[in-house]
Protein backbone atom coordinates (compact mmCIF):
# COMPACT_ATOMS: atom_id res chain seq x y z
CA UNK A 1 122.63 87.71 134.63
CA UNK A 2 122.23 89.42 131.19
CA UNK A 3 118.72 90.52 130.37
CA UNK A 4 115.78 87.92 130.51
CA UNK A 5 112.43 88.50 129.17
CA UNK A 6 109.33 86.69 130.92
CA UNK A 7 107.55 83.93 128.31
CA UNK A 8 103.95 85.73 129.56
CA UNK A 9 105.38 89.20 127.69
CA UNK A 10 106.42 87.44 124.72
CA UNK A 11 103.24 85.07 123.95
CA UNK A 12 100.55 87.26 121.85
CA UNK A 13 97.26 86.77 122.85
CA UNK A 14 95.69 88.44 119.94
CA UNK A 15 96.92 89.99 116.57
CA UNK A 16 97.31 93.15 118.32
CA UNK A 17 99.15 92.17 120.95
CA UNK A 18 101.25 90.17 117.93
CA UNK A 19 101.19 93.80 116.01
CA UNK A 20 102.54 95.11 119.30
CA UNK A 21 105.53 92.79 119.92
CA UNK A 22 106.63 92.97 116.56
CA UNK A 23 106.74 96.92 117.04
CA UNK A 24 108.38 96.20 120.30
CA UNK A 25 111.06 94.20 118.48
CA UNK A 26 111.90 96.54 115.64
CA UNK A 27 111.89 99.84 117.90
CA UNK A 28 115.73 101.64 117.59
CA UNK A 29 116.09 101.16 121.58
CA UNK A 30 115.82 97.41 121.66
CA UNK A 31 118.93 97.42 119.98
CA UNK A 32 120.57 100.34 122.16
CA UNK A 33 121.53 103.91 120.46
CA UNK A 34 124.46 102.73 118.98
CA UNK A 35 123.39 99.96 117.19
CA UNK A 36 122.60 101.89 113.25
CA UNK A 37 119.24 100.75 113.22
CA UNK A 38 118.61 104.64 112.26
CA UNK A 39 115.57 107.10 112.41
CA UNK A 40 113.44 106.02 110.10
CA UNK A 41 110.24 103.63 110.93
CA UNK A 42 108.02 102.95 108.23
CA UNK A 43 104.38 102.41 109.48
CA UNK A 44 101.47 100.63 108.84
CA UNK A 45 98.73 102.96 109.78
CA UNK A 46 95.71 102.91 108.34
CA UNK A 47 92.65 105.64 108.95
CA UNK A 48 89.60 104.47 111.16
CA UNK A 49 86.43 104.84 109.13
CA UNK A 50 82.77 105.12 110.31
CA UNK A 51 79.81 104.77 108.20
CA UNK A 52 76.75 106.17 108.51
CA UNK A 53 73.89 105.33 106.72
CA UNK A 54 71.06 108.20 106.30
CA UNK A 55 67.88 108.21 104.15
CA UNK A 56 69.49 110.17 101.49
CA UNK A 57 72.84 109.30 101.73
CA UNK A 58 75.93 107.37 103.13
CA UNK A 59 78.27 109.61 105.32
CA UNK A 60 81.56 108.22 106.10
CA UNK A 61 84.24 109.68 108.44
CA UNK A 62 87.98 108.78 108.05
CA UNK A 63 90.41 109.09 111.27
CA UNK A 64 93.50 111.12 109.25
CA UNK A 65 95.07 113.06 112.18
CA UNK A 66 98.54 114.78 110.99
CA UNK A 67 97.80 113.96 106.97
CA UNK A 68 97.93 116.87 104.86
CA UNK A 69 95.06 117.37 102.31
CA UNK A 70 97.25 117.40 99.15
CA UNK A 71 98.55 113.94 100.38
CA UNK A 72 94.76 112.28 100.43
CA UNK A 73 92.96 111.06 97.21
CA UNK A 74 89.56 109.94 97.48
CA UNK A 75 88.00 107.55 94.46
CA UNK A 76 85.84 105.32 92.98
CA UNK A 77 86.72 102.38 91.20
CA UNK A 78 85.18 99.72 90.53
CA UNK A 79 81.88 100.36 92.44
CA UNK A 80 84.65 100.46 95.49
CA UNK A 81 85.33 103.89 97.23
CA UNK A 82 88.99 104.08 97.48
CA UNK A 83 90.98 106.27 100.49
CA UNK A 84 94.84 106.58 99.39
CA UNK A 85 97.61 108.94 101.27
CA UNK A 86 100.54 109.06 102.74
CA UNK A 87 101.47 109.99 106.29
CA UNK A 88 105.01 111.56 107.62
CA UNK A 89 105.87 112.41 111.07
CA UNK A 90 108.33 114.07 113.02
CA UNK A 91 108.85 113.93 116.63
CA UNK A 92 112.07 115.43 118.54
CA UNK A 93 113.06 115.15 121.84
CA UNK A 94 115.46 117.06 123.69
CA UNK A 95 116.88 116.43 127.16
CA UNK A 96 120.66 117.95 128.52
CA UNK A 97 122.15 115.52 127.05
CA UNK A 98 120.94 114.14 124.02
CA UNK A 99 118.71 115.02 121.03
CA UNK A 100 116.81 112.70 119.25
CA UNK A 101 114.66 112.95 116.06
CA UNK A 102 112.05 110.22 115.15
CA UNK A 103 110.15 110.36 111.90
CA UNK A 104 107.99 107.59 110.63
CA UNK A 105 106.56 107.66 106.95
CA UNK A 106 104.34 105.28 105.15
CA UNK A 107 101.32 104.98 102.54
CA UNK A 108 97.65 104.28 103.66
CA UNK A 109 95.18 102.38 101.57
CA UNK A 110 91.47 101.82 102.72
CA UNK A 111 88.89 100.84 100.72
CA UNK A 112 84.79 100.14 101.17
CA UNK A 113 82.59 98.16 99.07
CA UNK A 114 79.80 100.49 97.64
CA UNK A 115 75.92 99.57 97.95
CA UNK A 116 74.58 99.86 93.74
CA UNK A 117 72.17 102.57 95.25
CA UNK A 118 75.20 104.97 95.39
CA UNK A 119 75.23 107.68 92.72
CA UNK A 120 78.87 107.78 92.64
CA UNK A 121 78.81 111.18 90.59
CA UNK A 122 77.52 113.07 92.90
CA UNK A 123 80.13 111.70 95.91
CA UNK A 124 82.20 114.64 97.98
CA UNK A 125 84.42 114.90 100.59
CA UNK A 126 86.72 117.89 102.94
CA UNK A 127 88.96 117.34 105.44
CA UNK A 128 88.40 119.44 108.66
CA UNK A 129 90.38 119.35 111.77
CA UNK A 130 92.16 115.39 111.26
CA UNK A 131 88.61 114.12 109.88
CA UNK A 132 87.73 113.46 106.30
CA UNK A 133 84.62 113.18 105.75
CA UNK A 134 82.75 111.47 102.42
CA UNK A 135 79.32 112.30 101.31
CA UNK A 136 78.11 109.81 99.09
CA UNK A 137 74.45 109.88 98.00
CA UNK A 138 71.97 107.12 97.47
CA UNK A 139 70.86 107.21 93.99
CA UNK A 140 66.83 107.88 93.85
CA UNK A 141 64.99 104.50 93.57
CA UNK A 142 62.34 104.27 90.80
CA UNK A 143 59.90 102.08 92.21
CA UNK A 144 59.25 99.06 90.17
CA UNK A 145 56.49 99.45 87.64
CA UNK A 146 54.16 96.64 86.02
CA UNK A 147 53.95 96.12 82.92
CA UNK A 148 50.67 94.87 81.40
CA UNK A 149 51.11 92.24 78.40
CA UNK A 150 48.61 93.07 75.62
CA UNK A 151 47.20 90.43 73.35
C-alpha cells in the first residue's frame, strides 16, 4: 500500500503545530532527493525578545544566535524601537555515501512599542555571545508643578 499518513498527524492543534506541518510539507525530503526542490529554505525566524523594566531604564534582550553584527540594525522610528537583520545558515552533512549541504536565509523584523518616558537619544545596544542587548533609558520625570493664577 503506498504511503498513508494518519488524520491525528495532519490536524494542527495550534498555530505552531500549523507552523510545523507546513515546514513538514515544504522540507526537500518529503519530496525524495531527486525531486529539484533544491537547497535553499527561506525562513521565517524571528529573535525572542525580553524586556525588562528597571527604575532608570528599559533593558531588552534579543535571541540572535548565528547573526553577525554588521547584519543587525537597531532603530527608532516613530516612538517604535525597530530590530532589522538578516540570518544565513549553513549546515553539511556527510555520511559514506552522500553529502548534503542545507542553507536557509531570510530577513528578521521585530519591533516594540516605546513607553513616551523613553529618552530615545540616549538608547544603546552590543551584541555578545548570540544576545543583543538594548539599553534604553527612561527620560527623567519633572514632577508636575502648580501654577498659582494671580489676579
Amino acid at each position: 500500500m503506498a504511503n498513508q499518513i494518519s488524520r491525528n498527524t495532519m490536524t494542527p492543534t495550534s498555530l505552531t503545530d500549523l507552523q510545523h506541518l507546513v515546514n513538514r510539507v515544504l522540507e526537500p525530503n518529503w519530496f525524495g532527493e531527486e525531486s529539484g526542490t533544491g537547497n535553499v529554505l527561506v525562513t521565517n525566524w524571528v529573535p525572542r525578545i525580553n524586556i525588562k523594566n528597571e527604575p532608570k531604564q528599559f533593558i531588552i534582550h534579543a535571541d540572535v544566535p548565528g547573526v553577525d553584527i554588521k547584519d543587525i540594525t537597531v532603530s527608532v522610528e516613530d516612538g517604535m524601537l525597530v530590530i532589522k537583520g538578516k540570518k544565513e545558515t549553513q549546515a553539511e552533512r556527510k555520511t559514506d555515501t552522500y553529502v548534503r549541504i542545507e542553507r536557509s536565509m531570510g530577513s528578521f523584523f521585530r519591533s516594540i512599542s516605546l513607553p513616551e518616558s523613553i529618552d530615545a537619544k540616549r538608547i544603546k545596544a552590543k551584541a555578545k555571545n548570540g544576545v543583543l542587548e538594548i539599553i534604553a533609558p527612561k527620560a527623567k520625570i519633572i514632577p508636575p508643578k502648580k501654577i498659582k493664577i494671580q489676579k
